[in-house]
Protein backbone atom coordinates (compact mmCIF):
# COMPACT_ATOMS: atom_id res chain seq x y z
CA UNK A 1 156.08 48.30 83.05
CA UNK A 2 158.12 45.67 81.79
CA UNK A 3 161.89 44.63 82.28
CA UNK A 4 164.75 43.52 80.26
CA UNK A 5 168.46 42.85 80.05
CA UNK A 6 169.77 45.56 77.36
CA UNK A 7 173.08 45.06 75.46
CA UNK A 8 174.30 47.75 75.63
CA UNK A 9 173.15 51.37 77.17
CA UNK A 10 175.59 54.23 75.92
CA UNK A 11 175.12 56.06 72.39
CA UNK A 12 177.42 58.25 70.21
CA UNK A 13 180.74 59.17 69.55
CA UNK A 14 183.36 61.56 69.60
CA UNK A 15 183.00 62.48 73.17
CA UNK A 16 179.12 62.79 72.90
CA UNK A 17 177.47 59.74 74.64
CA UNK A 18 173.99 59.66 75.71
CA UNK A 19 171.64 56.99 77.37
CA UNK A 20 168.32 56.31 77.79
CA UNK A 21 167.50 53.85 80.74
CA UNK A 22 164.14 53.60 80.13
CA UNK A 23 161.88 53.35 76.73
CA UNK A 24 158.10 54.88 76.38
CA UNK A 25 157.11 57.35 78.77
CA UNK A 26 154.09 57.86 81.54
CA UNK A 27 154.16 61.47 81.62
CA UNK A 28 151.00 61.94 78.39
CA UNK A 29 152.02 64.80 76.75
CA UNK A 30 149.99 65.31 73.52
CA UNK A 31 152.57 65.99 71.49
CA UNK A 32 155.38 63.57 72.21
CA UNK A 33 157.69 62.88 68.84
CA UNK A 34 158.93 59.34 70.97
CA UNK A 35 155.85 58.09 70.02
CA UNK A 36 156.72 58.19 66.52
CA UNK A 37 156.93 54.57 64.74
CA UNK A 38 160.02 55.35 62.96
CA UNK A 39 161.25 54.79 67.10
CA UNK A 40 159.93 51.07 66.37
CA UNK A 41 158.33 50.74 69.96
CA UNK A 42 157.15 46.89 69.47
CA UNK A 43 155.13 47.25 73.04
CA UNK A 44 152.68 50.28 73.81
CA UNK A 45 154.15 52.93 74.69
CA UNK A 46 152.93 53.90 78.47
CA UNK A 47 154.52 50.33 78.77
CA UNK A 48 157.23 51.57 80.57
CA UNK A 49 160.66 49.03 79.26
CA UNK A 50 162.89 49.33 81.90
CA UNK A 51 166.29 48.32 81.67
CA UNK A 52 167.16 47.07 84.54
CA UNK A 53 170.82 45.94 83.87
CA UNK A 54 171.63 49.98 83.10
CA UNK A 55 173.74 50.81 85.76
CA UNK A 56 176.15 47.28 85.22
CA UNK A 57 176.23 48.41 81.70
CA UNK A 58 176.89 52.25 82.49
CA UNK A 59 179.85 50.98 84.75
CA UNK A 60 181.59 48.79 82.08
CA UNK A 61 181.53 51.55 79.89
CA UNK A 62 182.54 54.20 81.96
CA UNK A 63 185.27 51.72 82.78
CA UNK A 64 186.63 51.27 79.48
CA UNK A 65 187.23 55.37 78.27
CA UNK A 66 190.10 56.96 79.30
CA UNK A 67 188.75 60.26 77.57
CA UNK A 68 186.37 62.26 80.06
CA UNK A 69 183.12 63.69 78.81
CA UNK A 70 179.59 64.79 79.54
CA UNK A 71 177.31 61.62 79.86
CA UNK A 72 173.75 62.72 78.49
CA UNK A 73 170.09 61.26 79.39
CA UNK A 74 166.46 62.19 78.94
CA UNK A 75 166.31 62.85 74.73
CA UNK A 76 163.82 60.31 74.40
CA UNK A 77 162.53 58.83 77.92
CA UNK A 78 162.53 60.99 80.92
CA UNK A 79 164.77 60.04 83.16
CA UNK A 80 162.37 60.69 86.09
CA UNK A 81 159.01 59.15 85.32
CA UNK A 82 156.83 57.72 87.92
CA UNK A 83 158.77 54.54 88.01
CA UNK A 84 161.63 56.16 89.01
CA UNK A 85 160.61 56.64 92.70
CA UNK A 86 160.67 52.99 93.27
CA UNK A 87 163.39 51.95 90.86
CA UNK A 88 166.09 54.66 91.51
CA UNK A 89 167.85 53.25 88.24
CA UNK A 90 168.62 57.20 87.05
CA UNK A 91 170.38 57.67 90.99
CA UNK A 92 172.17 54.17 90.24
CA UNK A 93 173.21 56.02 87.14
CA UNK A 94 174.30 59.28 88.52
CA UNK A 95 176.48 57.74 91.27
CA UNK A 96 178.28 55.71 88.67
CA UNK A 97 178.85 59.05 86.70
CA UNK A 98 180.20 60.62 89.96
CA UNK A 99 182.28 57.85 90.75
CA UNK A 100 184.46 57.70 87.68
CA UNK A 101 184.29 61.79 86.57
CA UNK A 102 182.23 61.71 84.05
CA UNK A 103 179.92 64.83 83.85
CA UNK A 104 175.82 64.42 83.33
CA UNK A 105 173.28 66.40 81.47
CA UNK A 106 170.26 65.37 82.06
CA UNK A 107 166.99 66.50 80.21
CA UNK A 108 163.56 66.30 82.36
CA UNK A 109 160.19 67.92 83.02
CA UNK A 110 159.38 66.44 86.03
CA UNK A 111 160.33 67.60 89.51
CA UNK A 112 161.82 64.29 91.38
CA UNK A 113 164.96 65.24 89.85
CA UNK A 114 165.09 67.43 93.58
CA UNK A 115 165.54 64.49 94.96
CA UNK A 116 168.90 63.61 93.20
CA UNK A 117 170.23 67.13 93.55
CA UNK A 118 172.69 66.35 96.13
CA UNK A 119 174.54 63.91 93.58
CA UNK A 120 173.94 66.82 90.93
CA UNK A 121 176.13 69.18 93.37
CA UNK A 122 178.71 66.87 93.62
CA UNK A 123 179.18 65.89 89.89
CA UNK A 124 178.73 69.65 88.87
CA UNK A 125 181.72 70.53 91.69
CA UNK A 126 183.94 67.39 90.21
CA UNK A 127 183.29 67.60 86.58
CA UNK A 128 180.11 69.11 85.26
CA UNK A 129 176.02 68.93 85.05
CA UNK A 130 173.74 70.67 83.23
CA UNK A 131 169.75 70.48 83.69
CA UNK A 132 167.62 70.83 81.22
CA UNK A 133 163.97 71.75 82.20
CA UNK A 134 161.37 71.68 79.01
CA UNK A 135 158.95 74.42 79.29
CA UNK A 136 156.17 74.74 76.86
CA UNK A 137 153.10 76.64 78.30
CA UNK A 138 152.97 79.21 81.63
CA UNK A 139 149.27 78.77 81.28
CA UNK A 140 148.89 76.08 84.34
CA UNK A 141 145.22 74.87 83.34
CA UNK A 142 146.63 74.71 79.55
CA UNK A 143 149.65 72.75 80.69
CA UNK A 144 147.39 70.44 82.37
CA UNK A 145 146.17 69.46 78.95
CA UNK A 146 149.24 69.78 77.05
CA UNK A 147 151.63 67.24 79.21
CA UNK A 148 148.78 66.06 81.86
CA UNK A 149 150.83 63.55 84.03
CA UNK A 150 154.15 65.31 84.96
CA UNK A 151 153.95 68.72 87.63
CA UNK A 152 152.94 72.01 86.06
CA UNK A 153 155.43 74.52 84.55
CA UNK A 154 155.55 76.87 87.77
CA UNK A 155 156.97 73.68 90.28
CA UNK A 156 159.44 73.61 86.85
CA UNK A 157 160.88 76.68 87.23
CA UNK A 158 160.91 75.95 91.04
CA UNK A 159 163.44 73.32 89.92
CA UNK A 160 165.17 75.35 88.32
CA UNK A 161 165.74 78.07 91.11
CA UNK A 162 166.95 75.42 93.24
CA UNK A 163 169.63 74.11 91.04
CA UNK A 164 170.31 78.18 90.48
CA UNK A 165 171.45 78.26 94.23
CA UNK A 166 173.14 75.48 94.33
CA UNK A 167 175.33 77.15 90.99
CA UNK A 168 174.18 74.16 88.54
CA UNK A 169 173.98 75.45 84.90
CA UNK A 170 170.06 74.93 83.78
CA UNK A 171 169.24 74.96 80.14
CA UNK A 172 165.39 75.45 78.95
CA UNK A 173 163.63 73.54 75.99
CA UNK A 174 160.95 76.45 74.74
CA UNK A 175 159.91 73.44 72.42
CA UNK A 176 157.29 72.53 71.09
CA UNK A 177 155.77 75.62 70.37
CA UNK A 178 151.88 74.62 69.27
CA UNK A 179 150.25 76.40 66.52
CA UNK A 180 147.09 77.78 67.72
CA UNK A 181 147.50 76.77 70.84
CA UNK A 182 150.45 78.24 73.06
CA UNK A 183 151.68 80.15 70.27
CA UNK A 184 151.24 83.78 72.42
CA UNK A 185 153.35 87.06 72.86
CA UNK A 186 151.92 86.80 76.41
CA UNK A 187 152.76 82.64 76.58
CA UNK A 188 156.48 83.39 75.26
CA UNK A 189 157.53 86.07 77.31
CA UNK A 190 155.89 85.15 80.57
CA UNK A 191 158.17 81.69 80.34
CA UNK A 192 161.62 84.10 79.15
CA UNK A 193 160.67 86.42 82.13
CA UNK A 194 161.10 83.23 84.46
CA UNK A 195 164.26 82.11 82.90
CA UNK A 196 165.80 85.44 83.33
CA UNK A 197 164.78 85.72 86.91
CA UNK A 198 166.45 81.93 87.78
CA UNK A 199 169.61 82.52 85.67
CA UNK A 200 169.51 79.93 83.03
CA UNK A 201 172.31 79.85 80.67
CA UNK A 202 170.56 78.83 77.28
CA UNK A 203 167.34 78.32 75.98
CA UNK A 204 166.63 75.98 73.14
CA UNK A 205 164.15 76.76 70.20
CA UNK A 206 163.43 75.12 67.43
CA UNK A 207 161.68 77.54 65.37
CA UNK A 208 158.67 78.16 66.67
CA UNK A 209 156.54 75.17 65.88
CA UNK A 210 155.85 71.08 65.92
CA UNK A 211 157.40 67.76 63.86
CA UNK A 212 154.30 65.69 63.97
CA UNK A 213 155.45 61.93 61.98
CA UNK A 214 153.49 59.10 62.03
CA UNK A 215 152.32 57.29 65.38
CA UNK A 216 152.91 60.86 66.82
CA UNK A 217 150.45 62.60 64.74
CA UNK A 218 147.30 60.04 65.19
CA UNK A 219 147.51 61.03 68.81
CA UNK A 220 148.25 64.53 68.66
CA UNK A 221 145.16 64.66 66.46
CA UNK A 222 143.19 62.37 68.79
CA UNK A 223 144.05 65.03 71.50
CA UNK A 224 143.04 68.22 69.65
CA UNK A 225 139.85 66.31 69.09
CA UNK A 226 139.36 65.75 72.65
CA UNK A 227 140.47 69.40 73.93
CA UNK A 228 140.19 71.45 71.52
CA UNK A 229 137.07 71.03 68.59
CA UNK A 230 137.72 72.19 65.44
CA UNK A 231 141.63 72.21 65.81
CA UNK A 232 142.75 69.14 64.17
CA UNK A 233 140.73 70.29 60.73
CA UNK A 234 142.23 73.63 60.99
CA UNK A 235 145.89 71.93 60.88
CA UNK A 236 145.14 69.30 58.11
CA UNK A 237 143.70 73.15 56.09
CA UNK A 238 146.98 74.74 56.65
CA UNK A 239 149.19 71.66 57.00
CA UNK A 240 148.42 68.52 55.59
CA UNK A 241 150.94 66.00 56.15
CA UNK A 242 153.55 68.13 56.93
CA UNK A 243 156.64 67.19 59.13
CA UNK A 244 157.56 70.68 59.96
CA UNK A 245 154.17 72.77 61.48
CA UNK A 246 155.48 76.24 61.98
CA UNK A 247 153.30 79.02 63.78
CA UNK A 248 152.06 81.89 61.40
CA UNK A 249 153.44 83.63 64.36
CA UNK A 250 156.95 82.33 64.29
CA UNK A 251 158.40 85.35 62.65
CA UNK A 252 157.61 87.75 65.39
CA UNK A 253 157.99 85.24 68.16
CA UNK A 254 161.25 84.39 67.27
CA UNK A 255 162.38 88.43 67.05
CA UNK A 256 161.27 88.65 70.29
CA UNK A 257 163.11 85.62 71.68
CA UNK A 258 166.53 86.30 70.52
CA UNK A 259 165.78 89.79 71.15
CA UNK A 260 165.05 88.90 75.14
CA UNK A 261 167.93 86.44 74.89
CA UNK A 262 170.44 89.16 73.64
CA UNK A 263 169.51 91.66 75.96
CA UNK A 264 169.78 89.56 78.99
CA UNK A 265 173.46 87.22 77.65
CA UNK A 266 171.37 83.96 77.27
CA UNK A 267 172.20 81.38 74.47
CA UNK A 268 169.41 80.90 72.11
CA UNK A 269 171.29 79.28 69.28
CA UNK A 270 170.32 75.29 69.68
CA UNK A 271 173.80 74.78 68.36
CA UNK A 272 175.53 77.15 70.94
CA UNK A 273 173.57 75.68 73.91
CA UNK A 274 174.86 71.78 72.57
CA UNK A 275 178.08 72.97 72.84
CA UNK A 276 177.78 74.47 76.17
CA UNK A 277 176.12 71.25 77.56
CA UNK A 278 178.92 69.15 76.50
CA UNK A 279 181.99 71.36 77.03
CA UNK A 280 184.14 70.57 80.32
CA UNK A 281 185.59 73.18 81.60
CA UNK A 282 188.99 73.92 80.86
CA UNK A 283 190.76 73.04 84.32
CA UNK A 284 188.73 69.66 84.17
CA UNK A 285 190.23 68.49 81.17
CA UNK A 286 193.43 69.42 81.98
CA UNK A 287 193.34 67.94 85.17
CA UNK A 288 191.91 64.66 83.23
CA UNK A 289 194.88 64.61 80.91
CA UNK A 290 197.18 64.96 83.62
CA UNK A 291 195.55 62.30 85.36
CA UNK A 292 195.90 60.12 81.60
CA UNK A 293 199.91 60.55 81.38
């Protein structure tokens, strides 16, 4: 873990802002696209780069927009790695977002975000917050392969029960999907079954596969050598160098996924469940304009 002053922290336009406080992650998962080099890491990536002058920057920005909107974090570094227990830049983060009406959406897998769930309540009841819980593999000895540092899917959809009863809107990223791997009828509708039970509005799928680039794809590979034999030859057969890895499965997967979806009102368009994540609702904004004039 390292620390530096960063120029700036918020990303985006047009009323979609994101931020990422810190850079590289600790959780291990196999298949992490951050890893990529096209990301241009120029330190190894468990070498968690903290920037530690977030919040100041977070403030000054907040500050300066007169325009309220959904403040995003999580798309590349998880906002709640190990480091975060000590650090509490994410909570620094949060309270600022509170403090000036901004909403949050914040995209995890790991279950310290409990601990922040009393400043969730209170944005979600001022402006808005959405959680978004990644859930790969219900398998818990597979998932202890597949992202080995971060809790197990199960304590995940614990999470996400507990923001259900406290009436915060949960979104679920059913991505990656692994060819070979977790690419099951059984794997698939064991983890819909648990979003249906704790309510989550949308559920985010990218069609049924893996984006493996370089940087990303020497350790995938390197993993799949360790875990599973044979694997890594069996994707360079069917996939070479590939970008896109889609599961020979993805057809029927994907019927029954937006079939489960449909029957049971939950987004499953990625596009739909974007919107949803950054729309305010209606009385907000007009309270925010009113507040403007």
């Amino acid at each position: 873990m390292h620390f530096v002053n960063a120029k700036g922290i918020l990303t985006g336009s047009g009323g979609r802002y994101g931020m990422n406080i810190y850079r590289g992650c600790s959780h291990g998962c196999i298949y992490c696209d951050s890893r990529s080099r096209c990301y241009q890491f120029t330190h190894p990536f468990e070498d968690i780069e903290v920037k530690q002058n977030a919040p100041e920057l977070l403030e000054m920005a907040l500050k300066s927009k007169r325009r309220k909107c959904v403040i995003g974090t999580g798309s590349m570094s998880d906002p709640y790695m190990h480091c975060e227990e000590q650090l509490r830049l994410t909570r620094k983060c949060l309270q600022i977002i509170l403090q000036y009406g901004f909403g949050a959406a914040i995209q995890t897998k790991s279950d310290r975000i409990l601990r922040d769930i009393d400043l969730l309540d209170e944005i979600n009841r001022s402006a808005k917050c959405v959680v978004q819980m990644t859930l790969t593999t219900y398998d818990d000895a597979l998932c202890r392969i597949l992202e080995p540092n971060v809790c197990n899917t199960k304590r995940r959809i614990e999470v996400l029960e507990e923001m259900q009863k406290r009436g915060i809107p949960t979104i679920v990223w059913m991505t990656p999907v692994l060819p070979f791997i977790n690419d099951t009828e059984e794997n698939i509708t064991s983890i819909l079954n648990e979003c249906i039970r704790v309510g989550v509005k949308g559920i985010i799928d990218f069609g049924m596969g893996l984006t493996l680039r370089e940087g990303d794809r020497e350790y995938y590979y390197a993993a799949l050598d360790k875990h599973f034999p044979g694997m890594k030859q069996r994707y360079i057969r069917r996939y070479g160098n590939a970008y896109e890895l889609q599961s020979p499965k993805a057809g029927e997967l994907t019927e029954i996924f937006q079939r489960i979806c449909r029957e049971n009102g939950i987004l499953s368009d990625p596009e739909d469940c974007f919107h949803y994540i950054q729309e305010l609702p209606d009385h907000y904004k007009q309270m925010s304009i009113f507040d403007m004039l």
